[in-house]
Protein backbone atom coordinates (compact mmCIF):
# COMPACT_ATOMS: atom_id res chain seq x y z
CA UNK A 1 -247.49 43.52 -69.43
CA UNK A 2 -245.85 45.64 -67.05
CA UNK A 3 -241.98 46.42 -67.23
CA UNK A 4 -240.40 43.97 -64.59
CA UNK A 5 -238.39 45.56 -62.02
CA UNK A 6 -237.06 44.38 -58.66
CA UNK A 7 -239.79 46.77 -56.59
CA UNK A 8 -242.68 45.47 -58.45
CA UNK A 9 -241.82 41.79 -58.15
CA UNK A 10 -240.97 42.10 -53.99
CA UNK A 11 -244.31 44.32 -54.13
CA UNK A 12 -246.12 41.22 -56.01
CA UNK A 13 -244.37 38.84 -53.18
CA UNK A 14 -245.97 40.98 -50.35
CA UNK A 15 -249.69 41.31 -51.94
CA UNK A 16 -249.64 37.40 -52.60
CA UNK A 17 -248.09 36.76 -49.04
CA UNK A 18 -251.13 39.08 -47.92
CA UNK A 19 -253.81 36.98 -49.77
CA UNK A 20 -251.96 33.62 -48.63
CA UNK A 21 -252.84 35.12 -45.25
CA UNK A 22 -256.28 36.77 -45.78
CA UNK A 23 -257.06 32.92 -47.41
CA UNK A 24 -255.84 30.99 -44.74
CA UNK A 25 -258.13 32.60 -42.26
CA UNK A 26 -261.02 32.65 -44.14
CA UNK A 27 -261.08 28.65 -44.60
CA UNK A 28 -262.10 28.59 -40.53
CA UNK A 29 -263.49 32.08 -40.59
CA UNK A 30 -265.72 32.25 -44.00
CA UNK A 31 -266.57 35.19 -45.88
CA UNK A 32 -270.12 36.52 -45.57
CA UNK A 33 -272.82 35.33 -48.41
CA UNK A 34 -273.65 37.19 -51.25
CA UNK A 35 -277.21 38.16 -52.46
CA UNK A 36 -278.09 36.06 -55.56
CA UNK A 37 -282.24 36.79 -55.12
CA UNK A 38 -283.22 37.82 -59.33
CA UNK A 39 -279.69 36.40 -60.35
CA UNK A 40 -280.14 34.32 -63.68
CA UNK A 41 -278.28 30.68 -62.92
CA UNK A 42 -277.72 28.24 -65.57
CA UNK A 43 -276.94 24.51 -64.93
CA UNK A 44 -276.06 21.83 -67.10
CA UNK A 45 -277.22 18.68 -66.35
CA UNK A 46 -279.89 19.74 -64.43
CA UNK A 47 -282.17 16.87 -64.96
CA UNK A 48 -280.85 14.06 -62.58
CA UNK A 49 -278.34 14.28 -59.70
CA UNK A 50 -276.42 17.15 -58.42
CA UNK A 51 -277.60 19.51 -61.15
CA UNK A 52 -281.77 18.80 -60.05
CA UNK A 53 -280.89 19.53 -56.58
CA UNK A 54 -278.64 22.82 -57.32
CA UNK A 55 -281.57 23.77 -59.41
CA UNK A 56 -283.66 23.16 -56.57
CA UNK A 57 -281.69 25.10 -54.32
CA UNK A 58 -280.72 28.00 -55.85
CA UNK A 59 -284.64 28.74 -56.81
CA UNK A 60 -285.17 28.70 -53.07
CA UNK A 61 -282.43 31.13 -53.13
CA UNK A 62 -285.23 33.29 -55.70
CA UNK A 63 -282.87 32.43 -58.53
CA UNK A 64 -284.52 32.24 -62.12
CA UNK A 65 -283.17 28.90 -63.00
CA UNK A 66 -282.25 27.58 -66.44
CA UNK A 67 -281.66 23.58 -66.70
CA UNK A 68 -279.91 22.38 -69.76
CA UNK A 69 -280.52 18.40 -70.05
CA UNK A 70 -280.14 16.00 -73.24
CA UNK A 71 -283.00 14.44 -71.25
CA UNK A 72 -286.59 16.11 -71.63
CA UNK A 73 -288.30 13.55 -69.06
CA UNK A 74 -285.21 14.42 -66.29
CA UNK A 75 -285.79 18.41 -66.89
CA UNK A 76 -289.78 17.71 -66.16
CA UNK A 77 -288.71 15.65 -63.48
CA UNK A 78 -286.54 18.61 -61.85
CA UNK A 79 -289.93 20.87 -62.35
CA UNK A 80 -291.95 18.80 -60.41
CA UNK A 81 -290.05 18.71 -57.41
CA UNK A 82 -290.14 22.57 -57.29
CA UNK A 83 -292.34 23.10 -54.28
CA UNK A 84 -294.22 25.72 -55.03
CA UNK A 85 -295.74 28.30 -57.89
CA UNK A 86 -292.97 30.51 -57.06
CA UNK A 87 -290.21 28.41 -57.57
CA UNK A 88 -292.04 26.82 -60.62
CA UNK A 89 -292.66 30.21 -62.00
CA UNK A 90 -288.61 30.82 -62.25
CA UNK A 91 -287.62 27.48 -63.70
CA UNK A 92 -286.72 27.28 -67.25
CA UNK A 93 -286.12 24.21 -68.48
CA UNK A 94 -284.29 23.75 -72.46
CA UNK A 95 -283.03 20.46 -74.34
CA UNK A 96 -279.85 20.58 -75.11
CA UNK A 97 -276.71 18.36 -75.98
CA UNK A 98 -274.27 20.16 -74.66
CA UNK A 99 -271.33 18.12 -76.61
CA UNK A 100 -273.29 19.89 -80.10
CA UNK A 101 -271.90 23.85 -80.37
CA UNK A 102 -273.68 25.01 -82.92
CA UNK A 103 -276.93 23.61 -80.60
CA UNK A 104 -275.08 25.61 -77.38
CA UNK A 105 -275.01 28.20 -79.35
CA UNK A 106 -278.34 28.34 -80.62
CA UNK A 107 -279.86 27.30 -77.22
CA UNK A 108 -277.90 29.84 -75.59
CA UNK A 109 -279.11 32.69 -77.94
CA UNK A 110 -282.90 31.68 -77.41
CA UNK A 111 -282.14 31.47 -73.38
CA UNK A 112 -281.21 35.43 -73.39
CA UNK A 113 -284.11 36.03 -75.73
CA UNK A 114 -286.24 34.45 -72.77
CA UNK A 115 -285.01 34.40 -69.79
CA UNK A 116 -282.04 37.05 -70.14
CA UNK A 117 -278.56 37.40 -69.85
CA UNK A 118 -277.34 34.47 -67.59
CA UNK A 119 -275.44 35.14 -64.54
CA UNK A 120 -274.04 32.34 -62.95
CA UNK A 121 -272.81 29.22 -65.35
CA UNK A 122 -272.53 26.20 -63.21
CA UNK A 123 -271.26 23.63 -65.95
CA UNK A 124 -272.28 20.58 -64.04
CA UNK A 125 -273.18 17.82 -66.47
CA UNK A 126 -270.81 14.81 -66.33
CA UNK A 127 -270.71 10.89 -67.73
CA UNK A 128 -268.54 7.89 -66.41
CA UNK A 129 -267.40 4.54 -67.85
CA UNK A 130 -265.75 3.41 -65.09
CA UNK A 131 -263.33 0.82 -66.95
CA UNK A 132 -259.71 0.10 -66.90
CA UNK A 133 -257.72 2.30 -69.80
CA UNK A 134 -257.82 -0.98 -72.06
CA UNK A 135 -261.44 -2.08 -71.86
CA UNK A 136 -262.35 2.09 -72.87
CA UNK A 137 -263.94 1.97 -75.93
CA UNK A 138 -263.07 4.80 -78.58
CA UNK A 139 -265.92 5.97 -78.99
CA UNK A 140 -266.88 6.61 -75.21
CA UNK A 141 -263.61 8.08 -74.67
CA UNK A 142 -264.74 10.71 -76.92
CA UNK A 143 -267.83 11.19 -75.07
CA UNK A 144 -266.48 11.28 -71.68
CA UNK A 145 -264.03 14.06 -72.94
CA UNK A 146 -266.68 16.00 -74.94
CA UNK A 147 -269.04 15.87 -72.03
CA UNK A 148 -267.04 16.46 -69.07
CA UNK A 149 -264.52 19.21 -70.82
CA UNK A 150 -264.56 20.17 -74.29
CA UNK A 151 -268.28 20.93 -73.43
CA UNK A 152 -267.48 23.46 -70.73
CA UNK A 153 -265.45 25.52 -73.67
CA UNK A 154 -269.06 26.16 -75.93
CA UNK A 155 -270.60 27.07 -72.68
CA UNK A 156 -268.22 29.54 -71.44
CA UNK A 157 -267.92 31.04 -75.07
CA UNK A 158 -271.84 31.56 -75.41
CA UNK A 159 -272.12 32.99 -71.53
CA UNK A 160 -268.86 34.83 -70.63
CA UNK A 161 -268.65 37.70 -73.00
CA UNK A 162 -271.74 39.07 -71.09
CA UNK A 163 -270.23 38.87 -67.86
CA UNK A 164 -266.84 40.39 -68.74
CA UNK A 165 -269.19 43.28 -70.47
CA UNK A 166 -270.97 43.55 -67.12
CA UNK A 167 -267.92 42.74 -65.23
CA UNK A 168 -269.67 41.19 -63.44
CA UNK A 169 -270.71 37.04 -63.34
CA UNK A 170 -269.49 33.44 -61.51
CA UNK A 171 -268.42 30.50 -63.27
CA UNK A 172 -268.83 27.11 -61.90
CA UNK A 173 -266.98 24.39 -62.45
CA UNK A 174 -268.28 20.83 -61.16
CA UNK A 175 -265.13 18.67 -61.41
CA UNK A 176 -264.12 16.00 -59.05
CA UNK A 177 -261.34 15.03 -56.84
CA UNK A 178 -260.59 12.50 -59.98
CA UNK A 179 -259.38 16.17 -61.25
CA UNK A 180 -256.77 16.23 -58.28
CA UNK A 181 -255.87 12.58 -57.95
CA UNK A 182 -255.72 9.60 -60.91
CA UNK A 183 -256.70 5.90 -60.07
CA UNK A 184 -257.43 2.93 -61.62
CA UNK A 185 -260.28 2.59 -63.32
CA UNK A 186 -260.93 6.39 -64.01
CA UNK A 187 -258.18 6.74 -66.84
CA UNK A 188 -260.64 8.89 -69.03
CA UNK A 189 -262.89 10.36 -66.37
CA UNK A 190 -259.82 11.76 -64.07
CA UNK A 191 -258.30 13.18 -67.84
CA UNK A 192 -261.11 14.97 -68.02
CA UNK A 193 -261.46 16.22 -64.93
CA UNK A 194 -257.97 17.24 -64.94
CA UNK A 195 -258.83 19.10 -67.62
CA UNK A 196 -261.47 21.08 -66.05
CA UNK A 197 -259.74 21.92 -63.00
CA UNK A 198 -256.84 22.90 -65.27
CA UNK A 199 -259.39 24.80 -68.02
CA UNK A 200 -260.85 26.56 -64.92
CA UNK A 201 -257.56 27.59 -63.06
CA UNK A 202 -256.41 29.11 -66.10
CA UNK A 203 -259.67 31.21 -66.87
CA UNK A 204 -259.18 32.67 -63.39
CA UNK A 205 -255.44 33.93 -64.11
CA UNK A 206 -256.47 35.19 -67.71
CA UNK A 207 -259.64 37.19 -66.18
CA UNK A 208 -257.62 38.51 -62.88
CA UNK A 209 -254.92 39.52 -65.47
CA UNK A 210 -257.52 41.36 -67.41
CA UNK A 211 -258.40 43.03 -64.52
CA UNK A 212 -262.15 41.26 -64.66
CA UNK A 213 -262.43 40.63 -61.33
CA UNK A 214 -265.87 41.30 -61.01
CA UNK A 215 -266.15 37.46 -63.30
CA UNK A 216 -265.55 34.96 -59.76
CA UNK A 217 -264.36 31.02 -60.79
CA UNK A 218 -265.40 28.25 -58.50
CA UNK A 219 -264.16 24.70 -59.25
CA UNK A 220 -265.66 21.92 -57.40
CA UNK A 221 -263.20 18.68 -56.68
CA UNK A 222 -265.63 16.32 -54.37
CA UNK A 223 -264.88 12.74 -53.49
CA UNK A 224 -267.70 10.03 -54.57
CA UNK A 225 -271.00 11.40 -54.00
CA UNK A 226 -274.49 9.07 -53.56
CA UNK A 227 -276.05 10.33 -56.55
CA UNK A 228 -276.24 6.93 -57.96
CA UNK A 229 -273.33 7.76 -60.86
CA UNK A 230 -270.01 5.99 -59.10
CA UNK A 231 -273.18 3.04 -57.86
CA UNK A 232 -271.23 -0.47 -56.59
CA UNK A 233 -268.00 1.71 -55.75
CA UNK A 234 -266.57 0.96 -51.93
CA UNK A 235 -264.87 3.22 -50.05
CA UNK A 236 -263.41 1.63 -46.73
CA UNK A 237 -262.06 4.74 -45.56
CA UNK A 238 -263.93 7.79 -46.65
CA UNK A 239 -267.74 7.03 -47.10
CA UNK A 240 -269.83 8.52 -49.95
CA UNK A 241 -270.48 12.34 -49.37
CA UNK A 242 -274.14 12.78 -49.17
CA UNK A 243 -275.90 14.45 -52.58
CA UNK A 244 -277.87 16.99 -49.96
CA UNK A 245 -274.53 17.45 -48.20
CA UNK A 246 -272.35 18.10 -51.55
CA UNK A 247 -275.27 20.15 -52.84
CA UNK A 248 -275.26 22.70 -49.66
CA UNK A 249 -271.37 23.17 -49.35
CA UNK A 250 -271.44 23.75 -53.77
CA UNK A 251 -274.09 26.85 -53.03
CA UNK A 252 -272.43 27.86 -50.12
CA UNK A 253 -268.99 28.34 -51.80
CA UNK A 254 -270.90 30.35 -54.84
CA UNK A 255 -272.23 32.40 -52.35
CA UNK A 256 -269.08 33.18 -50.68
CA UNK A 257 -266.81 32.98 -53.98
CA UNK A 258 -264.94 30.56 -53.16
CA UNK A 259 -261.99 29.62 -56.02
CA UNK A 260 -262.03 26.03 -55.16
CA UNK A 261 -264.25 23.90 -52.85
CA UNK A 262 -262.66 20.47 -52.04
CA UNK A 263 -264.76 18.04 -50.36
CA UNK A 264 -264.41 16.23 -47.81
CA UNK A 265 -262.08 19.10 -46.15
CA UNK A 266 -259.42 16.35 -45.59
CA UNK A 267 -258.84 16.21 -49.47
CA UNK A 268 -257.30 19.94 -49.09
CA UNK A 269 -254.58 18.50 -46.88
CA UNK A 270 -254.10 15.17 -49.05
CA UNK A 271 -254.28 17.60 -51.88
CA UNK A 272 -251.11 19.81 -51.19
CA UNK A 273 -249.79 17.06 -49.06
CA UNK A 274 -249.09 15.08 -52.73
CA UNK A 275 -246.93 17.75 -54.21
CA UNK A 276 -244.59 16.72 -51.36
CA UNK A 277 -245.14 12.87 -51.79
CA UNK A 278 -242.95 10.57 -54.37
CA UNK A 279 -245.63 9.23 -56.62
CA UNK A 280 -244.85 5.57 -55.14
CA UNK A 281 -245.38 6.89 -51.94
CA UNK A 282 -248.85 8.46 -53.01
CA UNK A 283 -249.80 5.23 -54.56
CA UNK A 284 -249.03 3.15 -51.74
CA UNK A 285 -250.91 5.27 -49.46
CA UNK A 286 -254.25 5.31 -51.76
CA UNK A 287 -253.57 1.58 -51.76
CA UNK A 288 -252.95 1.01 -48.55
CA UNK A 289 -256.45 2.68 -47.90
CA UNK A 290 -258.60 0.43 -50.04
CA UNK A 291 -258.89 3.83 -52.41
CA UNK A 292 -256.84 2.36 -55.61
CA UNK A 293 -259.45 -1.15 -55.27
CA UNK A 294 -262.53 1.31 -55.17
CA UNK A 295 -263.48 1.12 -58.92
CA UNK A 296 -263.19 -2.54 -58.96
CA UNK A 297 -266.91 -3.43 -57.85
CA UNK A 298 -268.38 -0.31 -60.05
CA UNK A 299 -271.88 -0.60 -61.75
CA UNK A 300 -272.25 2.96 -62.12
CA UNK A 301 -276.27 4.72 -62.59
CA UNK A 302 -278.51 2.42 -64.45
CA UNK A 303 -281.51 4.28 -65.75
């Protein structure tokens, strides 16, 4: 660290002042898109929901595409909706419990043997219970942590030492606004969301203070999405984001580098809005809207 003095920190106020700026404007007035043709994605996940259509997507993009999937019949599933011999041709499907290291680990070493080193880690794979904090078992409190979190730490530590090497690499983080907001209902799932956002958030400060710029963090915070996971939730307000919708803004901010995509775009102004609310207040508001009741009528993906 740098020897503090009163020039460096006012030149430190003016730079972030600059980038508060240069940020503001580019939420109306994006970025252009970066090239990803021959990039090496992997996504967790990959065999149901938003992780099958990213796949999809980003081998349209002339990504080679690796799906990681605890389920074999999902991955062959994701392979079949590949529309043509191209896009087949660049899809690598692997088994793989993410919530087993040692198996990340192992997986991970056989994807760089094959496929090569991997340049973009969307860690997308995520579970629900959708109970109250009581009615939680142990056991799938665990899970939901291991899954949606702890998980995220064995991918990261198999990927990112080649991308700081390169200097060069995105990391994807497919949280939830349950990361930005708690409510009933979603005592373990918003933890570990929380988590993520927080996990991710720090990774960016440790790699910009390592000067590894070149390594971009995206975290994704989207409302319910119609993939079928939050199934039987209402949302009297704000309806369900459309998967094809969710899945086209997610690429979109990877191709622009985006640090954090919030979805709907009215969650970034109830996001920063809270910091200024009393926590009754924000309570009474998300009650008020029928959001604090939406867990009540969950039945969540039956398969």
């Amino acid at each position: 660290m740098g020897e503090f003095t009163v020039v460096s920190f006012f030149t430190g106020m003016f730079w972030a002042m600059v980038y508060w700026v240069v940020a503001i404007f580019q939420f109306f007035v994006p970025p252009p898109r970066k090239d990803v043709s021959g990039k090496i994605v992997l996504i967790t996940g990959a065999g149901s929901g938003i992780g099958q259509k990213l796949s999809i997507e980003f081998a349209k993009l002339g990504c080679s595409v690796v799906g990681w999937d605890i389920s074999t019949d999902g991955l062959s599933k994701t392979g079949s909706l590949m529309s043509d011999e191209r896009m087949t041709s660049q899809w690598h499907p692997y088994k793989c419990d993410i919530t087993d290291r040692h198996r990340v680990y192992e997986v991970a070493e056989k994807v760089q043997e094959d496929v090569g080193c991997v340049d973009i880690l969307i860690n997308n794979a995520g579970i629900v219970t959708g109970k109250k904090f009581l009615d939680c078992r142990d056991e799938m409190i665990i899970k939901t942590m291991e899954v949606n979190t702890i998980a995220h730490f064995w991918t990261l530590k198999a990927f990112l030492p080649g991308m700081i090497d390169r200097d060069s690499g995105h990391v994807v983080t497919v949280a939830s606004g349950a990361g930005l907001f708690g409510m009933p209902g979603q005592c373990d799932y918003a933890a570990s969301k929380f988590a993520a956002v927080g996990l991710t958030e720090a990774l960016y400060c440790e790699l910009e203070y390592s000067k590894s710029t070149g390594v971009k963090t995206t975290v994704v915070c989207p409302y319910y999405i119609d993939t079928g996971m939050f199934k039987g939730v209402e949302t009297p307000l704000l309806p369900m984001i459309k998967s094809d919708d969710a899945v086209n803004q997610i690429v979109d901010a990877v191709l622009r580098n985006k640090t954090m995509l919030l979805m709907p775009r009215i969650v970034y102004f109830l996001y920063y809005l809270k910091g200024l609310m009393p926590a009754k207040t924000a309570f009474l508001t998300g009650n008020a809207s029928g959001t604090m009741a939406s867990m009540d009528t969950f039945r969540g993906r039956v398969d």
